[in-house]
N, C-alpha and C. Protein backbone atom coordinates (compact mmCIF):
# COMPACT_ATOMS: atom_id res chain seq x y z
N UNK A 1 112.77 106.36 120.14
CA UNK A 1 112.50 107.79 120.13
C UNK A 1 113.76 108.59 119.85
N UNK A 2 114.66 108.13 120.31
CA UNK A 2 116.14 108.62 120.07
C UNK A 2 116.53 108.76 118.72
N UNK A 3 116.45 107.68 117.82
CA UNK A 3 116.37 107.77 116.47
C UNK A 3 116.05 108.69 115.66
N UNK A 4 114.53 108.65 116.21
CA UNK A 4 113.18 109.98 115.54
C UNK A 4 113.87 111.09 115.91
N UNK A 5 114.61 111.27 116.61
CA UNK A 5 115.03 112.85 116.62
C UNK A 5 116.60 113.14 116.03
N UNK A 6 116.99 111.71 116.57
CA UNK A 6 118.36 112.10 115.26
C UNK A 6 118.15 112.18 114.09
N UNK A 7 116.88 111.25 113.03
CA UNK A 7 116.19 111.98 111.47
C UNK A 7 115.88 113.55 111.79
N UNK A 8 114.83 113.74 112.72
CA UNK A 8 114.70 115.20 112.71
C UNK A 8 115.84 116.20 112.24
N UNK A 9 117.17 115.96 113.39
CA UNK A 9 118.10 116.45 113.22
C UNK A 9 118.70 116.53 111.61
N UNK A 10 118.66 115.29 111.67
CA UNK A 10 119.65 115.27 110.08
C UNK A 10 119.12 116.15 108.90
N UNK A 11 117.66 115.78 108.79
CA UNK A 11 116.58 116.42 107.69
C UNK A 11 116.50 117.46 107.75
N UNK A 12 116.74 118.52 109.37
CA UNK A 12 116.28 119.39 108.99
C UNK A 12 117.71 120.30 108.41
N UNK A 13 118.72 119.95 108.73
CA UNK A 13 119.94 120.02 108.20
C UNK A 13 120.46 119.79 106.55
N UNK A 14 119.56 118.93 106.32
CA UNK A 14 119.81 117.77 104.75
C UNK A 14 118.97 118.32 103.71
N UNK A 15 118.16 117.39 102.56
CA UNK A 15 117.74 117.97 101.59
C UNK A 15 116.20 117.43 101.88
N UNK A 16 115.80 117.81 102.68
CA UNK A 16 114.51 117.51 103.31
C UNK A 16 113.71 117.32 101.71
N UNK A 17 113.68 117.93 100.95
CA UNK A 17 112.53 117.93 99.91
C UNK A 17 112.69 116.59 99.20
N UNK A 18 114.12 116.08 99.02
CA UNK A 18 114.50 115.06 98.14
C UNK A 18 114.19 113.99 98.81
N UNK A 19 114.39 114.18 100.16
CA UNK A 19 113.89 112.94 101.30
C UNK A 19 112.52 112.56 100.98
N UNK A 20 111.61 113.35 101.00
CA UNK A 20 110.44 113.42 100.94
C UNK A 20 109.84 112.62 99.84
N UNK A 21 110.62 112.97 98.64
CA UNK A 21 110.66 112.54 97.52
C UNK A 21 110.46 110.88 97.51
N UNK A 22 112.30 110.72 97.85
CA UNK A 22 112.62 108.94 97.67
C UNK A 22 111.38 108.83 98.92
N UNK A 23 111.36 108.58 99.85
CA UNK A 23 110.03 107.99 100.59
C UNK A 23 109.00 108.15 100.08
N UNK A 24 108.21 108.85 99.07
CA UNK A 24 106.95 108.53 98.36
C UNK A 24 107.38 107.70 97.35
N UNK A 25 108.38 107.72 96.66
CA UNK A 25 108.54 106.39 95.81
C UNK A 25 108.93 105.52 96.09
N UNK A 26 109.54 105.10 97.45
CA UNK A 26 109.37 103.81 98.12
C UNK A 26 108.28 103.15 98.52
N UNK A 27 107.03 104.18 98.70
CA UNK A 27 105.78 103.93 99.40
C UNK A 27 104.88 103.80 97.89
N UNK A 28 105.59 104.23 96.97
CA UNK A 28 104.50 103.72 95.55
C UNK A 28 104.60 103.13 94.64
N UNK A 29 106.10 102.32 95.20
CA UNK A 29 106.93 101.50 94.32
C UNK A 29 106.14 100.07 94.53
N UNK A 30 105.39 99.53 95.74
CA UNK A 30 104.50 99.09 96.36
C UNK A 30 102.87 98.83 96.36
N UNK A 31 102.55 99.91 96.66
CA UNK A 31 101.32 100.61 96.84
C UNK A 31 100.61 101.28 95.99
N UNK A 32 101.21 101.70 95.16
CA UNK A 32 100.57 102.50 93.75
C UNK A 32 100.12 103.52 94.43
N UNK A 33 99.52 104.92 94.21
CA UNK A 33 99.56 106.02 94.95
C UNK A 33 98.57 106.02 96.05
N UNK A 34 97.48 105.25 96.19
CA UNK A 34 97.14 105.34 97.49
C UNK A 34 97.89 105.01 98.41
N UNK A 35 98.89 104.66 98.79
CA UNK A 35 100.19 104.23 99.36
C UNK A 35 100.41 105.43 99.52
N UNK A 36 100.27 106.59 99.49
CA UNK A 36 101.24 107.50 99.46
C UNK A 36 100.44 108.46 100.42
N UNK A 37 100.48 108.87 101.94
CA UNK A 37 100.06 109.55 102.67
C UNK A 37 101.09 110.62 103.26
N UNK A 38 100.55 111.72 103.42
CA UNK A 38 101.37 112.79 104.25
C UNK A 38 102.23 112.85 105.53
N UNK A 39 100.73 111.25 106.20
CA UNK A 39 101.50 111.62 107.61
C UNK A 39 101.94 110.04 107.23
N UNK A 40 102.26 109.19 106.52
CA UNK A 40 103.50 108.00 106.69
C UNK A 40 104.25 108.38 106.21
N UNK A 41 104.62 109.25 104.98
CA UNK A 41 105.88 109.86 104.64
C UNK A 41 106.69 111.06 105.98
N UNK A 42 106.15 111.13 106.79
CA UNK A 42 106.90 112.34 107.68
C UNK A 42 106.92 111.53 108.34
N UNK A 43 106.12 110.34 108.87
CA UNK A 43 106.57 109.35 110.17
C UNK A 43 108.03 108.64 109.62
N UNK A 44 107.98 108.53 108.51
CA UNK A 44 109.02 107.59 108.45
C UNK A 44 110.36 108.72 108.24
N UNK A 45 110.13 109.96 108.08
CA UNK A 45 111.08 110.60 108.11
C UNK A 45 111.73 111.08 109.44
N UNK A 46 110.72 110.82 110.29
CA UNK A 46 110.77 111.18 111.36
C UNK A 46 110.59 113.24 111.68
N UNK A 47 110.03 113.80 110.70
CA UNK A 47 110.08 115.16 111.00
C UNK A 47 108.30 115.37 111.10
N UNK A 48 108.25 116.46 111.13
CA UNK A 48 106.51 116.81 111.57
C UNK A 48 105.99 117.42 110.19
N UNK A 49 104.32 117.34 109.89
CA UNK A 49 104.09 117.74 108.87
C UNK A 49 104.46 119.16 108.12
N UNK A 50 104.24 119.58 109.35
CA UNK A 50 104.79 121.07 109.43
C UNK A 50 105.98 121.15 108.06
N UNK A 51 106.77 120.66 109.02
CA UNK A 51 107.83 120.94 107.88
C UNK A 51 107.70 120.43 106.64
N UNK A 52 107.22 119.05 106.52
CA UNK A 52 106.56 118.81 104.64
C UNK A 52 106.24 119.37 104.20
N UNK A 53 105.26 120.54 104.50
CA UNK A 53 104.38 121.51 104.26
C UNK A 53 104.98 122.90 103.11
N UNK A 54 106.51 122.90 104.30
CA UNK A 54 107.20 124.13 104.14
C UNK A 54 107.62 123.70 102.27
N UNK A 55 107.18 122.56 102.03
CA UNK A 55 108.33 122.06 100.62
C UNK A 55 107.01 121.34 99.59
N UNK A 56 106.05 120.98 100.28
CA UNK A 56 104.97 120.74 99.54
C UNK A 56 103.71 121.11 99.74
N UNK A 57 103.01 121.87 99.18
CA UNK A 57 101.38 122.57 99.67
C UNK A 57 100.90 121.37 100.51
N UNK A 58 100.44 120.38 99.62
CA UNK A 58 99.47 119.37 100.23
C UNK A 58 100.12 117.63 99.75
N UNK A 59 98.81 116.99 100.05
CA UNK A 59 99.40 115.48 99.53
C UNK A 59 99.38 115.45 98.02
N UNK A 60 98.57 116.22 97.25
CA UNK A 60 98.42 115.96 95.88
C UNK A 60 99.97 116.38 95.13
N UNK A 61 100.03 117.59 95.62
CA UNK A 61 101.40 118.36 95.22
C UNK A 61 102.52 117.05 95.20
N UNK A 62 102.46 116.74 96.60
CA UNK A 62 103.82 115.64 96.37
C UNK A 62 103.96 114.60 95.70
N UNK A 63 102.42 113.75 95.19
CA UNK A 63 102.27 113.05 94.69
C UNK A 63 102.72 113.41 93.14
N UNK A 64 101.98 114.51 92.81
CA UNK A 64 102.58 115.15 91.46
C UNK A 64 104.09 115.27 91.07
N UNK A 65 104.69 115.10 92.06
CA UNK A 65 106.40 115.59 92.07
C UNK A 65 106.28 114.00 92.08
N UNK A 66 106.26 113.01 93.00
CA UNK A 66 106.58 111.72 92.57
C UNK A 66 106.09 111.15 91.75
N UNK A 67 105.37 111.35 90.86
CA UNK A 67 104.93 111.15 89.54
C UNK A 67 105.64 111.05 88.14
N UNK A 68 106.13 113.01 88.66
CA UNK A 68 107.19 113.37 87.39
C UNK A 68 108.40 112.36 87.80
N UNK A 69 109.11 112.52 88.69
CA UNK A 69 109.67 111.26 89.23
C UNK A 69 110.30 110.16 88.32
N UNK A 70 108.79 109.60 88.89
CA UNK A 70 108.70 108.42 88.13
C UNK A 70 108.61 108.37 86.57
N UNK A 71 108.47 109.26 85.84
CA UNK A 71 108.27 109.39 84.77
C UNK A 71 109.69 109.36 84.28
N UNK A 72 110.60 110.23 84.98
CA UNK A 72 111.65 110.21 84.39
C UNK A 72 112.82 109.58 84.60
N UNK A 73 112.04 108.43 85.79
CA UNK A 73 113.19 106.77 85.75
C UNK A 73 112.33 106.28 84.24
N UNK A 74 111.05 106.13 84.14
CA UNK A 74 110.39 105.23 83.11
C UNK A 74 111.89 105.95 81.47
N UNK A 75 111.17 106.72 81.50
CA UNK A 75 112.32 107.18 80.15
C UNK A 75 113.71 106.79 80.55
N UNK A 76 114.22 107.06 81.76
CA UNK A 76 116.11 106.30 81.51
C UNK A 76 115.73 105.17 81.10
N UNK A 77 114.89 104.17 81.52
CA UNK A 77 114.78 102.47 81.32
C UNK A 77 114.30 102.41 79.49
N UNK A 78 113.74 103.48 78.88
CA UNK A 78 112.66 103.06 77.72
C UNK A 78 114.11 103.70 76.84
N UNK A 79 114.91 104.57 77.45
CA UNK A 79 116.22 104.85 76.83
C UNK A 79 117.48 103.71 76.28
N UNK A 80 117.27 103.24 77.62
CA UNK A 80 118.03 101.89 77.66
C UNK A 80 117.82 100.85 76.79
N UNK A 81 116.01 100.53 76.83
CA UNK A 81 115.90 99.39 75.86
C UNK A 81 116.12 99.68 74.48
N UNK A 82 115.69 101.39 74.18
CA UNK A 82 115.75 101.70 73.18
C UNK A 82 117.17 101.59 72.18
N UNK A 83 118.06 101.94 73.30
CA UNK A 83 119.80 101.67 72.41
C UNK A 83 119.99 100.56 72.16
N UNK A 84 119.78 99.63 73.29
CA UNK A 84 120.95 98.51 73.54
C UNK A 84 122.18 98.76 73.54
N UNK A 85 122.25 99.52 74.35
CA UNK A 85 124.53 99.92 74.45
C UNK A 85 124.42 100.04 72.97
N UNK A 86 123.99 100.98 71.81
CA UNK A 86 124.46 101.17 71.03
C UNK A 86 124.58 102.60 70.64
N UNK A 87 125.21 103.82 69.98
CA UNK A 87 125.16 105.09 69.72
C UNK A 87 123.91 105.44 68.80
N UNK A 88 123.68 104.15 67.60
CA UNK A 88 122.47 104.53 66.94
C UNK A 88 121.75 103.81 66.28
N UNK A 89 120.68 103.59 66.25
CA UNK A 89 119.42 102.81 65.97
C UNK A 89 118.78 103.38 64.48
N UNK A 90 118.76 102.84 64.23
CA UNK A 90 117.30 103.26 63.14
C UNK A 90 115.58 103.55 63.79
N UNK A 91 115.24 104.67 63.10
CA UNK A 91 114.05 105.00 63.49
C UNK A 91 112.52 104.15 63.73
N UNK A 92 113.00 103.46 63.00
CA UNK A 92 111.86 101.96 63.05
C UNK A 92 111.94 101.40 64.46
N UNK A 93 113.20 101.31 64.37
CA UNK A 93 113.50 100.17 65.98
C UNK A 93 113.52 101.35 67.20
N UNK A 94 114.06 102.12 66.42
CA UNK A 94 113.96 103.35 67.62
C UNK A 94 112.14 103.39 68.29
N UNK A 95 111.65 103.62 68.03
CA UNK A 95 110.01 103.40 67.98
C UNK A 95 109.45 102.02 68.52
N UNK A 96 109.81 100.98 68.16
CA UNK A 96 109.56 99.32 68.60
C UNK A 96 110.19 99.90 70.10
N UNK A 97 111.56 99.79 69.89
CA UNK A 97 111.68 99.60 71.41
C UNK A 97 111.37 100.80 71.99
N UNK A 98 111.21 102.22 72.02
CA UNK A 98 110.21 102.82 72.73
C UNK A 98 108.81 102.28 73.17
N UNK A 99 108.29 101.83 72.54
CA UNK A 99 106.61 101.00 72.87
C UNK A 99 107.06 100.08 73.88
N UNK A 100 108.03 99.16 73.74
CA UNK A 100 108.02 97.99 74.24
C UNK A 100 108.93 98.30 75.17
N UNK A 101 109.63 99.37 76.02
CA UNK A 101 110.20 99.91 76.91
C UNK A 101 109.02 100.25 77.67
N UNK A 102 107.98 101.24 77.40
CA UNK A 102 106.75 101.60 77.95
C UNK A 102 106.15 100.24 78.71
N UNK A 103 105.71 99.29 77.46
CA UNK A 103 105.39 98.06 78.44
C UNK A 103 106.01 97.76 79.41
N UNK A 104 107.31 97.06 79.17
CA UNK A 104 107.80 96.56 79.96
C UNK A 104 108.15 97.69 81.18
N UNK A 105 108.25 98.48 81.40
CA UNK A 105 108.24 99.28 83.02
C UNK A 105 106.82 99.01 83.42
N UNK A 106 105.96 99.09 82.75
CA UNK A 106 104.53 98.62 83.36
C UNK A 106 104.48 97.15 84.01
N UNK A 107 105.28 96.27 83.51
CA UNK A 107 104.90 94.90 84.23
C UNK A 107 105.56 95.27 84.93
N UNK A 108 107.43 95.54 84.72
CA UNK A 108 107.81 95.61 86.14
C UNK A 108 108.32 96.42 87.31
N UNK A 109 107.09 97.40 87.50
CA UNK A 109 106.87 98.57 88.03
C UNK A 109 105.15 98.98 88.50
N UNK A 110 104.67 97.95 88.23
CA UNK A 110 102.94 98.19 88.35
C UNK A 110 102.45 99.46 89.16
N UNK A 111 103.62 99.52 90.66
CA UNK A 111 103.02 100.34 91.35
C UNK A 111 102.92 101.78 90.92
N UNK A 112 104.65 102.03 90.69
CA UNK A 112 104.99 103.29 89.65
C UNK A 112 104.08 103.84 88.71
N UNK A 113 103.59 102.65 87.59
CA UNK A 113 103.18 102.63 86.51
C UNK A 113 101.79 103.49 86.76
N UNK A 114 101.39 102.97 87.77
CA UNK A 114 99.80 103.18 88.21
C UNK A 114 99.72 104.46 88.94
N UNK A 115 101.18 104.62 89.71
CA UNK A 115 101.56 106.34 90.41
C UNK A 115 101.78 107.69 89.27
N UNK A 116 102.23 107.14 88.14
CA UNK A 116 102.88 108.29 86.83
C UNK A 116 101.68 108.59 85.94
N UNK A 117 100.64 107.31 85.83
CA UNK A 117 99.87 107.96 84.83
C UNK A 117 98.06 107.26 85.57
N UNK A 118 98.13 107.23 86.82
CA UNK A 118 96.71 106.71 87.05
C UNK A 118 95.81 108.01 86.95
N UNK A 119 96.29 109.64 87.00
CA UNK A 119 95.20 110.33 86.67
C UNK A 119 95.99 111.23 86.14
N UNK A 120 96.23 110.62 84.71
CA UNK A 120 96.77 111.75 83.61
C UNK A 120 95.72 113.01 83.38
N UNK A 121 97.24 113.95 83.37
CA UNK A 121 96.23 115.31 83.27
C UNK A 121 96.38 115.92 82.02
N UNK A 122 95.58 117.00 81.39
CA UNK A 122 95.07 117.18 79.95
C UNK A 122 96.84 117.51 79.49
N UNK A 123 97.22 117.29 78.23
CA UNK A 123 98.77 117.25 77.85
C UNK A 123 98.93 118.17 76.35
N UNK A 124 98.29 119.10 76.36
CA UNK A 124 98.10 119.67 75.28
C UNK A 124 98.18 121.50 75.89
N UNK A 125 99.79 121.71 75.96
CA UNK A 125 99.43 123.09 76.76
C UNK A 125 98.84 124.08 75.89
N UNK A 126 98.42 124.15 74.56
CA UNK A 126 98.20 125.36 74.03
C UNK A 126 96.76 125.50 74.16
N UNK A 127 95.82 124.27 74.82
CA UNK A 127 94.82 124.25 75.04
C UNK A 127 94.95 124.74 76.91
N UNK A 128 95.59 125.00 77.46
CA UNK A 128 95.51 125.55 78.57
C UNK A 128 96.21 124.31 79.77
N UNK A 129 96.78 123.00 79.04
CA UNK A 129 96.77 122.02 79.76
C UNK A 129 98.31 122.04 80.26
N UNK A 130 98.60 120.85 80.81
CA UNK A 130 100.04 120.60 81.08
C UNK A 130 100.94 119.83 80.08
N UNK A 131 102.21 119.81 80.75
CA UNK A 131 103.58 119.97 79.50
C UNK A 131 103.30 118.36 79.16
N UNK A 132 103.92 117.98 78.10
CA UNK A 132 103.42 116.20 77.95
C UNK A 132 104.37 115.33 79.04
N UNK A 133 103.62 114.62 79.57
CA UNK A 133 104.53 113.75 79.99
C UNK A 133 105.58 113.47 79.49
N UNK A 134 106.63 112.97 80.66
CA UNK A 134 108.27 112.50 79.84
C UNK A 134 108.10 111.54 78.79
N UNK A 135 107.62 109.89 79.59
CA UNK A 135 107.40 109.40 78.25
C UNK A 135 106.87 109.50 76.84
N UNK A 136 105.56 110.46 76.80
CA UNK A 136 105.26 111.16 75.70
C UNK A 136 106.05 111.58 74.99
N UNK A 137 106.91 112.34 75.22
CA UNK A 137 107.70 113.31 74.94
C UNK A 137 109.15 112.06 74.18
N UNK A 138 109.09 111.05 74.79
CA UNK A 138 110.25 110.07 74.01
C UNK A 138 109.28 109.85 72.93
N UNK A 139 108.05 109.56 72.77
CA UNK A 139 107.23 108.69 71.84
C UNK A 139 107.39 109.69 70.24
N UNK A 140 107.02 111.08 70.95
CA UNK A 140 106.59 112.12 69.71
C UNK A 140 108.13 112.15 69.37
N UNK A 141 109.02 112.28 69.81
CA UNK A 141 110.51 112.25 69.21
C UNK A 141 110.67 111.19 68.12
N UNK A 142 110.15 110.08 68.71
CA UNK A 142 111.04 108.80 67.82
C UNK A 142 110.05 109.48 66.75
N UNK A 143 108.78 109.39 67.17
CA UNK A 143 108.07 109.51 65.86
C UNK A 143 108.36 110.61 64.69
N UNK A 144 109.04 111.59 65.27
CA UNK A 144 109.40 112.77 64.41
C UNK A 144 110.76 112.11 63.84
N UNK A 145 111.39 111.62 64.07
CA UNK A 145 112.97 110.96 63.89
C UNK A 145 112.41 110.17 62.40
N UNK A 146 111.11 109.51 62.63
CA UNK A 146 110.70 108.70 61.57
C UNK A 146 110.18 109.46 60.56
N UNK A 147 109.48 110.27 60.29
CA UNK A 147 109.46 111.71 59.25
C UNK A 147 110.93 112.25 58.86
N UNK A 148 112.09 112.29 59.36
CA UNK A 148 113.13 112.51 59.63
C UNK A 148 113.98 111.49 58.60
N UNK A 149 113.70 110.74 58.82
CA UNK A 149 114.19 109.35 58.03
C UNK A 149 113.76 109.18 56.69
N UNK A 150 112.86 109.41 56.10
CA UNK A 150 111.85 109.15 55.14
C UNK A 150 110.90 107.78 55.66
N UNK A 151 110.81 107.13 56.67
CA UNK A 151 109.73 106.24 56.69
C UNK A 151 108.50 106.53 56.84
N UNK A 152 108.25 107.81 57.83
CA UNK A 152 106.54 108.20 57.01
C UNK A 152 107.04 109.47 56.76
N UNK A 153 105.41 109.78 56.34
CA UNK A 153 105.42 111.23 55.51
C UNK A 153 104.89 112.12 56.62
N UNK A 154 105.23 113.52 56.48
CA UNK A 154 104.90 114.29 57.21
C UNK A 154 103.87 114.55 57.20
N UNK A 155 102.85 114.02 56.06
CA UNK A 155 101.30 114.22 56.18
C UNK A 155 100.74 113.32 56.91
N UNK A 156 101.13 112.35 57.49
CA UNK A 156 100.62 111.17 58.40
C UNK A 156 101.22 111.79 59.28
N UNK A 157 101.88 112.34 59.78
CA UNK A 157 102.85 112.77 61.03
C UNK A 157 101.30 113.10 62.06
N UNK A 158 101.18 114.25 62.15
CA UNK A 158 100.47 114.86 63.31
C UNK A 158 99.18 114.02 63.57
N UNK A 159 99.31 113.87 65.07
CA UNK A 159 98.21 112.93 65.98
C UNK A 159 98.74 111.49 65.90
N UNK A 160 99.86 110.83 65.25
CA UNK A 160 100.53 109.59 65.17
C UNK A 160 100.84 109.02 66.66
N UNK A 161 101.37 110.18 67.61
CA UNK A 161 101.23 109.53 68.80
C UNK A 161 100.10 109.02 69.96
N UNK A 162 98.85 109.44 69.63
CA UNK A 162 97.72 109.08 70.02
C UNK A 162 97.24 107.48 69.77
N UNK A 163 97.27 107.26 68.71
CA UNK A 163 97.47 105.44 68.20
C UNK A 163 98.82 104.99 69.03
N UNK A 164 99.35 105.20 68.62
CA UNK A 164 100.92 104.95 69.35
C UNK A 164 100.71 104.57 71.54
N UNK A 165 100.05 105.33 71.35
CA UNK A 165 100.62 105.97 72.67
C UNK A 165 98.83 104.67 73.21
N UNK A 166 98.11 104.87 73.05
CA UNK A 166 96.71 104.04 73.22
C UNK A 166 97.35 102.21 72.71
N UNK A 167 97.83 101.84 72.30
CA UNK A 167 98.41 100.86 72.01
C UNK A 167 98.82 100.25 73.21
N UNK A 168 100.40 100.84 73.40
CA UNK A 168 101.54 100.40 74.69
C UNK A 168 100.51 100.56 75.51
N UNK A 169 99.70 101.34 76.17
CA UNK A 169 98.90 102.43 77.70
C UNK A 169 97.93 101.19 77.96
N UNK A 170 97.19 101.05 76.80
CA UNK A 170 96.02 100.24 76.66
C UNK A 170 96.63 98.51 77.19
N UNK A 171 97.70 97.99 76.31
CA UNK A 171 98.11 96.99 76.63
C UNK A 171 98.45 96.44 78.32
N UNK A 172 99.34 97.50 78.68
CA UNK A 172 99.68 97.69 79.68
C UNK A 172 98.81 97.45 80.94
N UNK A 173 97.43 97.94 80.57
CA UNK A 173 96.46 97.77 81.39
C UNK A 173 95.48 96.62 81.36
N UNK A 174 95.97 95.93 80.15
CA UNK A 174 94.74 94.71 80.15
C UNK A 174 96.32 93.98 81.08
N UNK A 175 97.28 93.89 81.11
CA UNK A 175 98.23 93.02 81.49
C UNK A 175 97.92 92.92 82.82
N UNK A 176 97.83 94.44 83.56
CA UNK A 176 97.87 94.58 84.78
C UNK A 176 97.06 94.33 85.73
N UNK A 177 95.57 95.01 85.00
CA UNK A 177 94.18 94.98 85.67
C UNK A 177 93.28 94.02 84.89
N UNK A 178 93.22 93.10 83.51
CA UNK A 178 92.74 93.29 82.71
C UNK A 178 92.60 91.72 82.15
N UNK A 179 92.31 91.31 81.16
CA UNK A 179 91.87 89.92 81.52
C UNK A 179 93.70 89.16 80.68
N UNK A 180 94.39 89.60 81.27
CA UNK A 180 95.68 89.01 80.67
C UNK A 180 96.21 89.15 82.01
N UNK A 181 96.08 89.82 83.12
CA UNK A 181 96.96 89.60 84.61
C UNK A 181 97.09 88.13 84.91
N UNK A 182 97.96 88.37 85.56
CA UNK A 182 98.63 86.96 86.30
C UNK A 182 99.43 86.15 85.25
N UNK A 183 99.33 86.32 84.38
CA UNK A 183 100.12 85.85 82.86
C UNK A 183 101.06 85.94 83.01
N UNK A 184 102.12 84.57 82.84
CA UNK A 184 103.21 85.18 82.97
C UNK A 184 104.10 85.79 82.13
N UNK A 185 105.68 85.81 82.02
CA UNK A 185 106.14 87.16 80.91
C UNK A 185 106.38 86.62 79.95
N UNK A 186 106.75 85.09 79.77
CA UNK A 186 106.97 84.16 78.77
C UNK A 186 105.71 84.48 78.07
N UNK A 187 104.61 84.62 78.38
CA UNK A 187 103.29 84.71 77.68
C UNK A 187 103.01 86.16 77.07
N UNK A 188 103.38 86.73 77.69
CA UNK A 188 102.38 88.15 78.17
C UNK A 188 103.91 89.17 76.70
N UNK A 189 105.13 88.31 76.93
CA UNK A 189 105.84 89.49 75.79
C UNK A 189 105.60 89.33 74.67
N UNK A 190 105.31 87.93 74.17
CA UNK A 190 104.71 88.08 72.32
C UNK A 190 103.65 88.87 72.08
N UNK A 191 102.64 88.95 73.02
CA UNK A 191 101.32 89.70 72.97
C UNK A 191 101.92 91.07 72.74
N UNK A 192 102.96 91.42 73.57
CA UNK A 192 103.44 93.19 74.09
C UNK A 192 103.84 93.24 72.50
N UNK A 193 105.02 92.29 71.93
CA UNK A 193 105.64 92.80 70.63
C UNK A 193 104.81 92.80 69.51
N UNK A 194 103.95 91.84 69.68
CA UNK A 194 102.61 92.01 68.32
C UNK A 194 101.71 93.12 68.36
N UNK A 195 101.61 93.65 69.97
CA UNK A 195 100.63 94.80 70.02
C UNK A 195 101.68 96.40 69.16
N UNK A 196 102.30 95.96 69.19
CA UNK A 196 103.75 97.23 69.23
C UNK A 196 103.87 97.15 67.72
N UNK A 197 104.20 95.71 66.88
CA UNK A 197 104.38 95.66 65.74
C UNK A 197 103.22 96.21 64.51
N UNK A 198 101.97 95.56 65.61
CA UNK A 198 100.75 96.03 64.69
C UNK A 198 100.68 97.59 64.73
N UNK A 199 101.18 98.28 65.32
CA UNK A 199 100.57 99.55 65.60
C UNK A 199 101.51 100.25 64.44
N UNK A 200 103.21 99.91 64.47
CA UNK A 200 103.84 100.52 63.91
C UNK A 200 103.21 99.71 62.33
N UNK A 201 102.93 98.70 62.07
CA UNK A 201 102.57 98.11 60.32
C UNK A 201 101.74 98.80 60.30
N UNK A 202 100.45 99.68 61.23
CA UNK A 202 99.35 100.68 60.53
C UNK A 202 99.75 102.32 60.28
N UNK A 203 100.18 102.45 60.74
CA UNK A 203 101.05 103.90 60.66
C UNK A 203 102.27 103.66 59.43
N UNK A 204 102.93 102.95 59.00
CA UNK A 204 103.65 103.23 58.53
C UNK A 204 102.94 102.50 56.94
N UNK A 205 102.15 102.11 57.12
CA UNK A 205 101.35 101.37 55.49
C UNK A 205 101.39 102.11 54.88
């Protein structure tokens, strides 16, 4: 009990919101977002809901913040694969390894994976919706980089990330939930790079 009130102390002193934060993505790094409750995130913080409250409306709210979150470790990692410690890529590969960055945080991140996009919300704000997801937002880049390049034409351009993006999402989910789980990665990455390769040989034909 002594403990629980020295967190109290500290949190309410500290960056209570960020706390809040890393403990839902510890709890969905795991658990995938049903993992993620109001009152185990404040137990383990040791403060009262009350005060969660003061920094997040409800449970959905916080979940939404650990979402974006997570979205925007997925892009440092899809960044990473995308360079290879290098300053610059070509737009082709730029694109391959975007897709195959996407996968791969899905195998190894399931819980995340399933916390960032298990109830994607409409991503089209001029229709009234929300901003695109982070990773989106890497996908439509490379893809503009590739108009950019001369490898496609700007008349194939618009809606290119919808194929794109249904490809990696889709894969991802037969891996996870789907009749390819339990597979292991020796197996499961030729499938990821052929799903990735085919998508970019139809778009770019």
């Amino acid at each position: 009990m002594a403990s629980s009130g020295a967190q109290r102390q500290g949190y309410h002193h500290g960056n209570l919101r960020q706390a809040l934060l890393e403990a839902g993505l510890e709890l969905t790094r795991n658990g995938g977002p049903s993992a993620l409750a109001m009152r185990e995130v404040t137990r383990r913080l040791g403060v009262s809901p009350n005060a969660a409250y003061r920094h997040f409306a409800d449970r959905d709210s916080l979940l939404s913040a650990v979402a974006e979150q997570i979205q925007q470790q997925m892009v440092a990692r899809m960044l990473t694969h995308a360079s290879g410690g290098r300053t610059k890529v070509a737009a082709r590969e730029r694109l391959r390894a975007v897709g195959l960055g996407y996968i791969e945080f899905a195998l190894r991140e399931p819980g995340w994976f399933e916390t960032a996009f298990g109830d994607i919300q409409p991503v089209d704000p001029a229709a009234g919706g929300h901003a695109l997801p982070s990773p989106l937002t890497m996908l439509v880049s490379a893809l503009d980089a590739l108009v950019a390049s001369g490898d496609l034409a700007e008349t194939e351009r618009e809606g290119a990330e919808w194929p794109c993006w249904s490809a990696v999402h889709g894969f991802a989910l037969l891996a996870l939930h789907g009749p390819l789980r339990g597979r292991p990665h020796d197996q499961l990455w030729p499938a990821a790079e052929r799903t990735v390769d085919a998508v970019i040989a139809g778009l770019l034909l």
